[in-house]
PDB file of N, CA and C in Angstrom:
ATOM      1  N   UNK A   1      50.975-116.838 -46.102  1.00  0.00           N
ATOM      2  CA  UNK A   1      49.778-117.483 -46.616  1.00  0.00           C
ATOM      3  C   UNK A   1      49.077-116.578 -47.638  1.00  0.00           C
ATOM      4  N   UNK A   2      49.332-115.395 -47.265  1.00  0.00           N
ATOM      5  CA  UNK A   2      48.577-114.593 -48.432  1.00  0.00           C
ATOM      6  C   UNK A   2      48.826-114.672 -49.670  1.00  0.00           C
ATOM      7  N   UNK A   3      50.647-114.173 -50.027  1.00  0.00           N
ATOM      8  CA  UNK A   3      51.215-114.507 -50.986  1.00  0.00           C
ATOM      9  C   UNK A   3      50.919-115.490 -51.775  1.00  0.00           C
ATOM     10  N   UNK A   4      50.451-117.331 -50.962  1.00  0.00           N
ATOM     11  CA  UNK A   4      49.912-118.249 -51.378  1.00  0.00           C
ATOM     12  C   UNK A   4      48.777-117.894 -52.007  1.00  0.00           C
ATOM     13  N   UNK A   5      47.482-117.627 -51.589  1.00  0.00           N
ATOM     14  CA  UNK A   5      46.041-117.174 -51.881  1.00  0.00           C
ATOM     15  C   UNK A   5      46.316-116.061 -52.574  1.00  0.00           C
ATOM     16  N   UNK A   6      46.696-114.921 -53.133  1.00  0.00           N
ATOM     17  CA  UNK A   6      47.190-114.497 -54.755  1.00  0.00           C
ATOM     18  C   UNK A   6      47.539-115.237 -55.442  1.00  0.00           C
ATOM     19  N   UNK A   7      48.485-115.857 -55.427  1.00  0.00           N
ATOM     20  CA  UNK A   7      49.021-116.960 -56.410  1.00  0.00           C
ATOM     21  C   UNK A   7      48.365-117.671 -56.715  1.00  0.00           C
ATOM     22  N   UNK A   8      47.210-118.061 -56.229  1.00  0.00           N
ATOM     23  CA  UNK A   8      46.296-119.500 -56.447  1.00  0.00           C
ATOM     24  C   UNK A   8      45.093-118.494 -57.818  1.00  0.00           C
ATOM     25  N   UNK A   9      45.357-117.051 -56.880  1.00  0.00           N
ATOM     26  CA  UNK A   9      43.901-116.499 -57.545  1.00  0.00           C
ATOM     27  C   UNK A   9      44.451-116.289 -59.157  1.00  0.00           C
ATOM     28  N   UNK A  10      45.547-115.575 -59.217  1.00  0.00           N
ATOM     29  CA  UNK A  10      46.321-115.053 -60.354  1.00  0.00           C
ATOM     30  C   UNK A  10      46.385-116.677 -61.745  1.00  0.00           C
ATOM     31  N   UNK A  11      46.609-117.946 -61.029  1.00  0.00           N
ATOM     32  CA  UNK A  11      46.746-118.676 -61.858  1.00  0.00           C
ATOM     33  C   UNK A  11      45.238-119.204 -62.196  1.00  0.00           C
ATOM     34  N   UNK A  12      44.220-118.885 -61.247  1.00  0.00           N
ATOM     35  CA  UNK A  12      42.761-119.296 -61.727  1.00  0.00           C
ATOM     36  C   UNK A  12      42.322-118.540 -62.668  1.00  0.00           C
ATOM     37  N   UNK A  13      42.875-116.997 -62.978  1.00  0.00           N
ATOM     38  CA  UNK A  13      42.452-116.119 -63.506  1.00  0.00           C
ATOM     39  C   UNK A  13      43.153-116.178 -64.991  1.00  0.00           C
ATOM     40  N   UNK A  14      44.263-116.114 -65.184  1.00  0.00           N
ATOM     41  CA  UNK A  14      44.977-116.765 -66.140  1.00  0.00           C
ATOM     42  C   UNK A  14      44.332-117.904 -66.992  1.00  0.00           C
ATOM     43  N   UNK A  15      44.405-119.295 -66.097  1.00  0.00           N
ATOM     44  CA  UNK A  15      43.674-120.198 -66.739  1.00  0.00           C
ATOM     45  C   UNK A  15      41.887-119.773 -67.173  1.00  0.00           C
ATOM     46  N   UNK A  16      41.261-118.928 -66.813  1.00  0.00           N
ATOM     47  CA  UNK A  16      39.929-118.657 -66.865  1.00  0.00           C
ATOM     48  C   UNK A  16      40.052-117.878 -68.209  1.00  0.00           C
ATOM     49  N   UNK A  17      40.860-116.740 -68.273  1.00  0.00           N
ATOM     50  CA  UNK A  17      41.198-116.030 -69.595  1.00  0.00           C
ATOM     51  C   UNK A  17      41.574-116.730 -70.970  1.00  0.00           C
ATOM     52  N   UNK A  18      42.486-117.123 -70.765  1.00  0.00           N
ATOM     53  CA  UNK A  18      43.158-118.833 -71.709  1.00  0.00           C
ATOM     54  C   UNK A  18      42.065-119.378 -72.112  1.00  0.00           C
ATOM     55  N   UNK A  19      41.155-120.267 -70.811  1.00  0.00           N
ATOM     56  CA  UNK A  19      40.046-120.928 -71.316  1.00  0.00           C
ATOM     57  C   UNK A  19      38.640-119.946 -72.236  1.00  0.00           C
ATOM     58  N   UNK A  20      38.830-119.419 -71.762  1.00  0.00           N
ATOM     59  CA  UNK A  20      38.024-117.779 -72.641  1.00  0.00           C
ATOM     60  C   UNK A  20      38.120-118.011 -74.142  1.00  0.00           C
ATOM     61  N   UNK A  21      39.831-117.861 -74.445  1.00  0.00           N
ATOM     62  CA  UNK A  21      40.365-117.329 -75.520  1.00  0.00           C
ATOM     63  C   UNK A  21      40.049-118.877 -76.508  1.00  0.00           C
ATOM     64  N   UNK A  22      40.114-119.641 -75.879  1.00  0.00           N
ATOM     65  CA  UNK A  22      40.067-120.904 -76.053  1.00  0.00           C
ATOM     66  C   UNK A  22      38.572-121.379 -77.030  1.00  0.00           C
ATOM     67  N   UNK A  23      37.556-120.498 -76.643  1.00  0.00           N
ATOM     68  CA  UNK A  23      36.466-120.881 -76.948  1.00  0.00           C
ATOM     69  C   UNK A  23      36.313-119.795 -78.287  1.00  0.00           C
ATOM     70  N   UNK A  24      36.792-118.904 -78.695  1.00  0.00           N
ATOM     71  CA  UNK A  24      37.161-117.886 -79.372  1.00  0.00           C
ATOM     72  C   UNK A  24      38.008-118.406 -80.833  1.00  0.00           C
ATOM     73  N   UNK A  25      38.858-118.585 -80.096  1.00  0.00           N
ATOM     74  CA  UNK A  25      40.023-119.414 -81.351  1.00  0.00           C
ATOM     75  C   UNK A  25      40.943-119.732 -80.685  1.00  0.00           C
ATOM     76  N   UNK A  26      41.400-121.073 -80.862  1.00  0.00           N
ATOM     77  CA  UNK A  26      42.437-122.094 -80.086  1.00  0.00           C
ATOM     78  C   UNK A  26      44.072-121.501 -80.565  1.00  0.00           C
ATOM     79  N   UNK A  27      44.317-121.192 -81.581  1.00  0.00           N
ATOM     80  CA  UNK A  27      45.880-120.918 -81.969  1.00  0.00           C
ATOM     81  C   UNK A  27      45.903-119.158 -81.125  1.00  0.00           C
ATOM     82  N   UNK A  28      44.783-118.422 -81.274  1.00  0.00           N
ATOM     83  CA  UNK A  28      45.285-117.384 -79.984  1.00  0.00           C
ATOM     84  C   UNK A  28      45.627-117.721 -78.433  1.00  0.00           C
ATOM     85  N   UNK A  29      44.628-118.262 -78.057  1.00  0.00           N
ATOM     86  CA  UNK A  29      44.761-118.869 -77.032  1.00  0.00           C
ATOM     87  C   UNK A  29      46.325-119.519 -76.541  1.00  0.00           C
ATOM     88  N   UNK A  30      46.580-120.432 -77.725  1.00  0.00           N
ATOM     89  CA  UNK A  30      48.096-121.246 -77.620  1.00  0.00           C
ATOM     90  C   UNK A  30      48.894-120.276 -77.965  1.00  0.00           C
ATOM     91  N   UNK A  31      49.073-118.899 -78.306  1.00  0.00           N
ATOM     92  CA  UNK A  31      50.170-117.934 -78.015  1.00  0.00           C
ATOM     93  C   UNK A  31      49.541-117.323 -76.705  1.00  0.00           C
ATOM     94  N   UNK A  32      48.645-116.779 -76.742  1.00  0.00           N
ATOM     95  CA  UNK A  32      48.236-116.038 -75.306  1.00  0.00           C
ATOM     96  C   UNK A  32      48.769-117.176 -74.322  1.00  0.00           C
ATOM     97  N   UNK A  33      48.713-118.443 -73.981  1.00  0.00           N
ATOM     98  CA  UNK A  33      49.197-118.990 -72.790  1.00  0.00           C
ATOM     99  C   UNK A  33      50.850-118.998 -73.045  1.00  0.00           C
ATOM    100  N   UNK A  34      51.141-119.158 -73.949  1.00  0.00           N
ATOM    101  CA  UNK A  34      53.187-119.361 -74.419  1.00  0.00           C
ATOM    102  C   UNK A  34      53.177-118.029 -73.479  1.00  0.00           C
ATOM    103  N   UNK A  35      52.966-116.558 -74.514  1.00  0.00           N
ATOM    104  CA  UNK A  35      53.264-115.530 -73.919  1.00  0.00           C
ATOM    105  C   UNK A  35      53.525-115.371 -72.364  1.00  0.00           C
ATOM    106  N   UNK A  36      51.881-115.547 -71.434  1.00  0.00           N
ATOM    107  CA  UNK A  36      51.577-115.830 -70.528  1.00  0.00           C
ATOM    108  C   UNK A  36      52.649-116.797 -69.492  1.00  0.00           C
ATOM    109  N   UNK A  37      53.358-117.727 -70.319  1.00  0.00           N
ATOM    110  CA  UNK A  37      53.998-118.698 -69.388  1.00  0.00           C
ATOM    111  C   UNK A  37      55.348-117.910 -69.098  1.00  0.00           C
ATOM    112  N   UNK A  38      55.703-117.357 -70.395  1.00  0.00           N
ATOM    113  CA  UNK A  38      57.006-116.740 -70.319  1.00  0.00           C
ATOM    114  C   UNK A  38      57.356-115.709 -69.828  1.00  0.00           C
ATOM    115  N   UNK A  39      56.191-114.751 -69.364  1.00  0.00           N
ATOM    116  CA  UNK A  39      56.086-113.853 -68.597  1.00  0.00           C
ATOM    117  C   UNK A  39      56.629-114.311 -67.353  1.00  0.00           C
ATOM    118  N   UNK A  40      55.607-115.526 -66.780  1.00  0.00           N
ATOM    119  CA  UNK A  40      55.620-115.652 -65.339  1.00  0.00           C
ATOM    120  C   UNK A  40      57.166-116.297 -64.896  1.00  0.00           C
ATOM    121  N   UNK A  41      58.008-117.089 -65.948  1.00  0.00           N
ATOM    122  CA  UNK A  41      59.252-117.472 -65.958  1.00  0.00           C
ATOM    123  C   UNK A  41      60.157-116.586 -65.621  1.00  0.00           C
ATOM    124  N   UNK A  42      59.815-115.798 -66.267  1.00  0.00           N
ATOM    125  CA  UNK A  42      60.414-114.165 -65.978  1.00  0.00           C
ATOM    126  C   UNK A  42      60.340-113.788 -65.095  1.00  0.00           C
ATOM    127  N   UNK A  43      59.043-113.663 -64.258  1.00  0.00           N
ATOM    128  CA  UNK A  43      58.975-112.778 -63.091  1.00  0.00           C
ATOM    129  C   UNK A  43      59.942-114.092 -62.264  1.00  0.00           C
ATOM    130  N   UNK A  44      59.413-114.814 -62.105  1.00  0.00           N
ATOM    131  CA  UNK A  44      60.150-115.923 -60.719  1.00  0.00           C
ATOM    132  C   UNK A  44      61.657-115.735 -61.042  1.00  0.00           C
ATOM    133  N   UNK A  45      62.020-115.533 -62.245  1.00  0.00           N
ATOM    134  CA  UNK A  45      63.689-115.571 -62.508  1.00  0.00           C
ATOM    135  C   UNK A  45      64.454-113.945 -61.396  1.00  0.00           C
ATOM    136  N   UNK A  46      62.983-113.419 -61.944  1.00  0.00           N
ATOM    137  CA  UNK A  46      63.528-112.360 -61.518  1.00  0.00           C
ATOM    138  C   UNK A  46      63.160-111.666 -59.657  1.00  0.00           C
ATOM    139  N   UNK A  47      62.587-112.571 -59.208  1.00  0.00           N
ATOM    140  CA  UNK A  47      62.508-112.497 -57.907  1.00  0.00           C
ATOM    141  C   UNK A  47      63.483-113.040 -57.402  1.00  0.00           C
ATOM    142  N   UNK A  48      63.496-114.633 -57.589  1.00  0.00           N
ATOM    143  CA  UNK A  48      64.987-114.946 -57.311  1.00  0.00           C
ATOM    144  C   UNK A  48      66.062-114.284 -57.172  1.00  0.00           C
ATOM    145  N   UNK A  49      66.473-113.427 -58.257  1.00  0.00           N
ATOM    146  CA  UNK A  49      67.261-112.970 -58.301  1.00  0.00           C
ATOM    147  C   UNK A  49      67.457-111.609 -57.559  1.00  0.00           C
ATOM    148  N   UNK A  50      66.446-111.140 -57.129  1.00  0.00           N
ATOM    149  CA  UNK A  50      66.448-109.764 -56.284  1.00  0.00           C
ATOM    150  C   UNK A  50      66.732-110.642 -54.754  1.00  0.00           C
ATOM    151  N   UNK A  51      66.390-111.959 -54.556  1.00  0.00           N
ATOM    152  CA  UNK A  51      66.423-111.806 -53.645  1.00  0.00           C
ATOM    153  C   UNK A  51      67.659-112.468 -53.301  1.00  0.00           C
ATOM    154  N   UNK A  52      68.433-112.810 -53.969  1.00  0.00           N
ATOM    155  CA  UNK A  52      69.820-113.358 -53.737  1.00  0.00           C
ATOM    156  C   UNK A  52      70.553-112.187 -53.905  1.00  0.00           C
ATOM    157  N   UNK A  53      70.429-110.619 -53.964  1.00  0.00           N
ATOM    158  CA  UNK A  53      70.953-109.446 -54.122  1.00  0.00           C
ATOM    159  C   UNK A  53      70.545-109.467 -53.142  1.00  0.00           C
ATOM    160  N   UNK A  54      69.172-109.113 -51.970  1.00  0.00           N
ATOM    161  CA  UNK A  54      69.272-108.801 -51.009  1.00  0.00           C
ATOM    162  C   UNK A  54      69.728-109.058 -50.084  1.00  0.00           C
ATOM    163  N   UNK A  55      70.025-110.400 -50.051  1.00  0.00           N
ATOM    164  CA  UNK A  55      70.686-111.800 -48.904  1.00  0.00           C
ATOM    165  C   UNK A  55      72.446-111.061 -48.928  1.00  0.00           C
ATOM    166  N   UNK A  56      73.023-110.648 -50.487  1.00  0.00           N
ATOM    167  CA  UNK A  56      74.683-110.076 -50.337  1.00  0.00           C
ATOM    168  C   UNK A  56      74.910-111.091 -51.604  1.00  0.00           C
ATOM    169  N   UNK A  57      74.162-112.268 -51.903  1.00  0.00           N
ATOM    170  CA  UNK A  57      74.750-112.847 -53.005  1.00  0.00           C
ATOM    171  C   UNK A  57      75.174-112.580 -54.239  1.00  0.00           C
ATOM    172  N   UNK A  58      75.358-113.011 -55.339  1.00  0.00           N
ATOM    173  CA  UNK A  58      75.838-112.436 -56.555  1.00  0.00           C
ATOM    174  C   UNK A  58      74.919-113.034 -57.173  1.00  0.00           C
ATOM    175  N   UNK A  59      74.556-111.954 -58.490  1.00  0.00           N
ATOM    176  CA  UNK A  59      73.607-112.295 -59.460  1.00  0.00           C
ATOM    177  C   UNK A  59      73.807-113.888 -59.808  1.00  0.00           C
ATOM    178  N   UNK A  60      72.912-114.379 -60.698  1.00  0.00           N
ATOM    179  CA  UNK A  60      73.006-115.215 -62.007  1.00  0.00           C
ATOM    180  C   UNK A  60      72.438-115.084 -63.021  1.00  0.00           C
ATOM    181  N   UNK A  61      72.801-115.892 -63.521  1.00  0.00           N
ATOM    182  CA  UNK A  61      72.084-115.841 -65.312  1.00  0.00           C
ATOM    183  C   UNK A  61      72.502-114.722 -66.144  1.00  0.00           C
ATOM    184  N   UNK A  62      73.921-114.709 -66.050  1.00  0.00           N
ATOM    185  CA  UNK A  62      74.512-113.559 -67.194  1.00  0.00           C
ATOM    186  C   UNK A  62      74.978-112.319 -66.994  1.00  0.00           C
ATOM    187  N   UNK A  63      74.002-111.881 -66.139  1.00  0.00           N
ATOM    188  CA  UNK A  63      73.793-110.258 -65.785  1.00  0.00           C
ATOM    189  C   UNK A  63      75.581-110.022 -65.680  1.00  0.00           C
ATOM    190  N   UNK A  64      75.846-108.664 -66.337  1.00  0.00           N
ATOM    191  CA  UNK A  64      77.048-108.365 -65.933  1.00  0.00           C
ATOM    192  C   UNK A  64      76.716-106.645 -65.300  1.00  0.00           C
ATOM    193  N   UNK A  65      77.439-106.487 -64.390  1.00  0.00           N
ATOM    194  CA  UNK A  65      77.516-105.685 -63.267  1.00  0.00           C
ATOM    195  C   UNK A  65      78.826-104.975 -63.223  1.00  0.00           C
TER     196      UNK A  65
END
């Protein structure tokens, strides 16, 4: 549950920053969230993937070993 309640906070905080940037100038903002999205794509790709290494499985997505 915790893990949950970070996650909730991290994406309120995100969207709060965004909406920030937003009021500032809109075309930063629309790279700051791209950036932002592609980060977090990243991280989940890459949890996944640690954790199908820890289970004994074999990578995906390219990695050569």
């Amino acid at each position: 549950m915790t893990e949950r309640v970070l996650f909730a906070a991290e994406v309120l905080f995100v969207v709060a920053a965004v909406a920030g940037v937003a009021l500032w100038s809109v075309p930063a903002a629309l790279v700051a969230g791209g950036t932002l999205g592609l980060l977090a794509c990243e991280r989940a790709s890459a949890e996944r993937r640690a954790a199908a290494q820890r289970r004994g499985g074999t990578t995906t997505g390219g990695e050569r070993q």
